[in-house]
Structures are given as structure tokens and as C-alpha cells.
Protein backbone atom coordinates (compact mmCIF):
# COMPACT_ATOMS: atom_id res chain seq x y z
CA UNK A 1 60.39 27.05 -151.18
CA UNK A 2 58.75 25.67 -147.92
CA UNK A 3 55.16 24.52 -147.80
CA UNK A 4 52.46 26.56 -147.61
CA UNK A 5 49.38 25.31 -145.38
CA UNK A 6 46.62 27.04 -144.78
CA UNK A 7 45.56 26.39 -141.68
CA UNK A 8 41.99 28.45 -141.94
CA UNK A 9 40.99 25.89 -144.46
CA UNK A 10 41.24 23.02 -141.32
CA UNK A 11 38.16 22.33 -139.44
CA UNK A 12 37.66 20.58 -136.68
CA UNK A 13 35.46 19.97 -133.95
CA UNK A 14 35.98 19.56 -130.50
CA UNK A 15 35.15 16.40 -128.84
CA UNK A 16 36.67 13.32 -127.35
CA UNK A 17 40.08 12.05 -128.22
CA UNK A 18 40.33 9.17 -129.65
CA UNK A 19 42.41 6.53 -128.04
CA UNK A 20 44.83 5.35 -130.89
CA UNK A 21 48.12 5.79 -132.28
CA UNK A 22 48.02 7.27 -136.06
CA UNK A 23 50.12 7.03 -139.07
CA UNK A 24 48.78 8.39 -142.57
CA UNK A 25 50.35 8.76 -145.58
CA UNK A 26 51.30 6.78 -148.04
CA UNK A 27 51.60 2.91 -147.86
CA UNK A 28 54.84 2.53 -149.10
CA UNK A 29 58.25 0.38 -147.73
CA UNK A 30 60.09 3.62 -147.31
CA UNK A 31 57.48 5.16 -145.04
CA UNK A 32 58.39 2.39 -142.27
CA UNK A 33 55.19 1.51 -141.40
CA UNK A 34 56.20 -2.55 -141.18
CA UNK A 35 58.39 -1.55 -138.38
CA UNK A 36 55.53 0.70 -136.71
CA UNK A 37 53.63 -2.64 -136.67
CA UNK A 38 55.90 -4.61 -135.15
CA UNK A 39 56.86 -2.44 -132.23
CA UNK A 40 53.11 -2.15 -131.69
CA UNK A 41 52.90 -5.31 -131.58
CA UNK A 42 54.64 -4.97 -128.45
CA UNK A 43 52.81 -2.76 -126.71
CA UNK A 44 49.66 -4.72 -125.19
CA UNK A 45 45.96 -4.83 -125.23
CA UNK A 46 44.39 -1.32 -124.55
CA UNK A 47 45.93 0.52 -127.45
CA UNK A 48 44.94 1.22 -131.25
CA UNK A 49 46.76 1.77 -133.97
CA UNK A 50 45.35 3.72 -137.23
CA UNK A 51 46.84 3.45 -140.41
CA UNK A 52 45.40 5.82 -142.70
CA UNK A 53 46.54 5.71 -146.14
CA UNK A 54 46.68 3.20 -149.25
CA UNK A 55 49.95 2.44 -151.26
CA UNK A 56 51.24 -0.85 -152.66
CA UNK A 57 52.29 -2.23 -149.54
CA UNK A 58 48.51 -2.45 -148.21
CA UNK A 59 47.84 -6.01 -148.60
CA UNK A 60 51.44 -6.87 -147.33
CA UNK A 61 51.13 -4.54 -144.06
CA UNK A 62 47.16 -6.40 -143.92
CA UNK A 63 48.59 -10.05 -143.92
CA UNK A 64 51.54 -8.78 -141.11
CA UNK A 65 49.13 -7.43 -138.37
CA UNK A 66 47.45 -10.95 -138.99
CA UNK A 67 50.17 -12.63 -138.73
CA UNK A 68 51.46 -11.06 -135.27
CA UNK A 69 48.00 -11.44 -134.48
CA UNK A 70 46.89 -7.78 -133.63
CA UNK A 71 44.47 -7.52 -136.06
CA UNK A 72 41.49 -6.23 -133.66
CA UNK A 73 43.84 -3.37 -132.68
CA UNK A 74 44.87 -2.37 -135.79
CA UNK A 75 42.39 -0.50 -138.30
CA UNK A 76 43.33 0.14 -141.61
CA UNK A 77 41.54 3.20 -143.46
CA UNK A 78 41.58 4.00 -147.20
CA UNK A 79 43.08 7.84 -148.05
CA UNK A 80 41.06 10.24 -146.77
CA UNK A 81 40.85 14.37 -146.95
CA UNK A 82 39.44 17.44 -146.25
CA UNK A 83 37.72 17.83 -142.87
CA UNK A 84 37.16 13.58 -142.55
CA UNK A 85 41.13 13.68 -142.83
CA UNK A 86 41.01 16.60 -140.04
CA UNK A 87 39.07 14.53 -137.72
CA UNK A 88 40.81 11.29 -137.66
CA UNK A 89 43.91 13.49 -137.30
CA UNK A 90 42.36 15.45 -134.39
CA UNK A 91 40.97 12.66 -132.82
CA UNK A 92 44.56 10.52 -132.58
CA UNK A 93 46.37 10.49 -129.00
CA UNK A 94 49.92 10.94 -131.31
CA UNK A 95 51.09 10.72 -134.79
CA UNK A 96 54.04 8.36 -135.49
CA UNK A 97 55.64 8.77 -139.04
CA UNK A 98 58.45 6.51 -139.27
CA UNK A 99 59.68 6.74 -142.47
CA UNK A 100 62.86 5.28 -143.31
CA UNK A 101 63.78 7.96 -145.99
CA UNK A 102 64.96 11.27 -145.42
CA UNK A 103 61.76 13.35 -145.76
CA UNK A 104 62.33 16.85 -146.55
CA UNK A 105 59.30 18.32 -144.93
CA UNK A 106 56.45 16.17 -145.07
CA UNK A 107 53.04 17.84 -145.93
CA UNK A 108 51.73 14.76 -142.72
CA UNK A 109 54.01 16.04 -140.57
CA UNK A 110 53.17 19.93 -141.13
CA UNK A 111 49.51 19.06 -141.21
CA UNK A 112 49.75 17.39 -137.91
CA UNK A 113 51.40 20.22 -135.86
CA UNK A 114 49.25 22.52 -137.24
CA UNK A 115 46.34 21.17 -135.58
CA UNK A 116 48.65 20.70 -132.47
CA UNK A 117 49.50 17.17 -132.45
CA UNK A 118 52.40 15.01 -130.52
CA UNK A 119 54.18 13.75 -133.73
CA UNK A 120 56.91 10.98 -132.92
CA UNK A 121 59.55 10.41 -136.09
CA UNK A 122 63.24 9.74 -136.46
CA UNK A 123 66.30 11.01 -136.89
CA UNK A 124 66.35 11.66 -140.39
CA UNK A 125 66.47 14.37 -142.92
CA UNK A 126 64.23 17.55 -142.41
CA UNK A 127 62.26 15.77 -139.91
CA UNK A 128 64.40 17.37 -137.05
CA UNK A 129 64.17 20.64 -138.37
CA UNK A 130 60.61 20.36 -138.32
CA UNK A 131 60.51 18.63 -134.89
CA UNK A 132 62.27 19.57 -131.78
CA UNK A 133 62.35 18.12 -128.11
């Protein structure tokens, strides 16, 4: 049975876009969001990165943006929902969810596109089904 989302229930206002990168979900090794780090890492000054979410690997994915030393462009925010969930969402440039597991179709993912959102993932499981070119 696919996911049902109803997209009345998601409010938003309009505004200025924020200029960061998102992930949100859950903070978890499966979810990939060690390797999101590191290839932001590479990116430069100019960019944020918000990583919405808690999990068990919080404190580990804390102490790895220190130690690549990008901790004043990466923001870490506890779980959110609701419209303060909508608006960080909203307000993101792109969505990245790089799990490493093959999702089947990812509630994130769904909730993302719904509100029109650029949402960058890999090549695994129902995520292409979901997301084309």
C-alpha cells in the first residue's frame, strides 16, 4: 500500500529561501549522513548544511563536522514537525537523503516533493521510482 500524504495538512509561507543544503530524518549509519558530511566538507565557504533529525549517531556526526572543521557551516537541529518541519523544509535550496539502505519510499522523500523540492539521493531501492531525471 503506498503512502498516503496529505498535502492540505502542509502549510507554508512564502518568503526567502534559505541558503542551505538539508537532510532530515533519522540519525542513523544507514541513512549516510557521515558521507553527506564529508563531501560537504568539500564544497567551500558560502554554503550550509542542515541536519535535521536526532538518532544515535548524533554525537558521532557532532564530533565529525568538528573534526573536518566545518562546524560554523553545519547546524544540527533536534526532530521537528508539523508546520516548523514545513518551514525548514521549504526554506532549504535542496534536500539530499543519502541513505545507504534501500528505502522503499521514504515518508522525507514524499514530504519533500510535495512541497516541490530538488531532492538529490542514490541509486538505490524505491528511491528511483520515486525520483526521476
Amino acid at each position: 500500500m503506498p503512502h498516503a500524504l496529505l498535502i492540505k495538512n502542509i502549510k507554508i509561507s512564502e518568503g526567502a529561501k534559505g541558503k542551505y543544503i538539508l537532510y532530515y530524518g533519522r540519525l542513523s549509519q544507514e541513512k549516510g549522513i557521515g558521507d553527506l558530511i564529508k563531501a560537504f566538507s568539500l564544497l567551500g565557504a558560502g554554503t550550509k548544511l542542515y541536519i535535521l533529525g536526532d538518532g544515535p549517531m548524533q554525537k558521532d556526526l557532532s564530533l565529525l563536522v568538528k573534526q573536518l572543521g566545518i562546524f560554523q557551516e553545519v547546524k544540527f537541529i533536534s526532530h521537528k514537525t508539523g508546520d516548523e518541519l514545513w518551514q525548514i523544509v521549504n526554506g532549504a535550496e535542496f534536500i539530499v537523503m543519502p541513505s545507504r539502505w534501500y528505502e522503499n519510499a521514504p515518508y522525507g522523500v514524499l514530504e519533500a516533493m510535495a512541497l516541490g523540492k530538488i531532492v538529490i539521493c542514490p541509486d538505490l531501492g524505491g528511491l528511483t521510482e520515486i525520483i526521476q531525471d
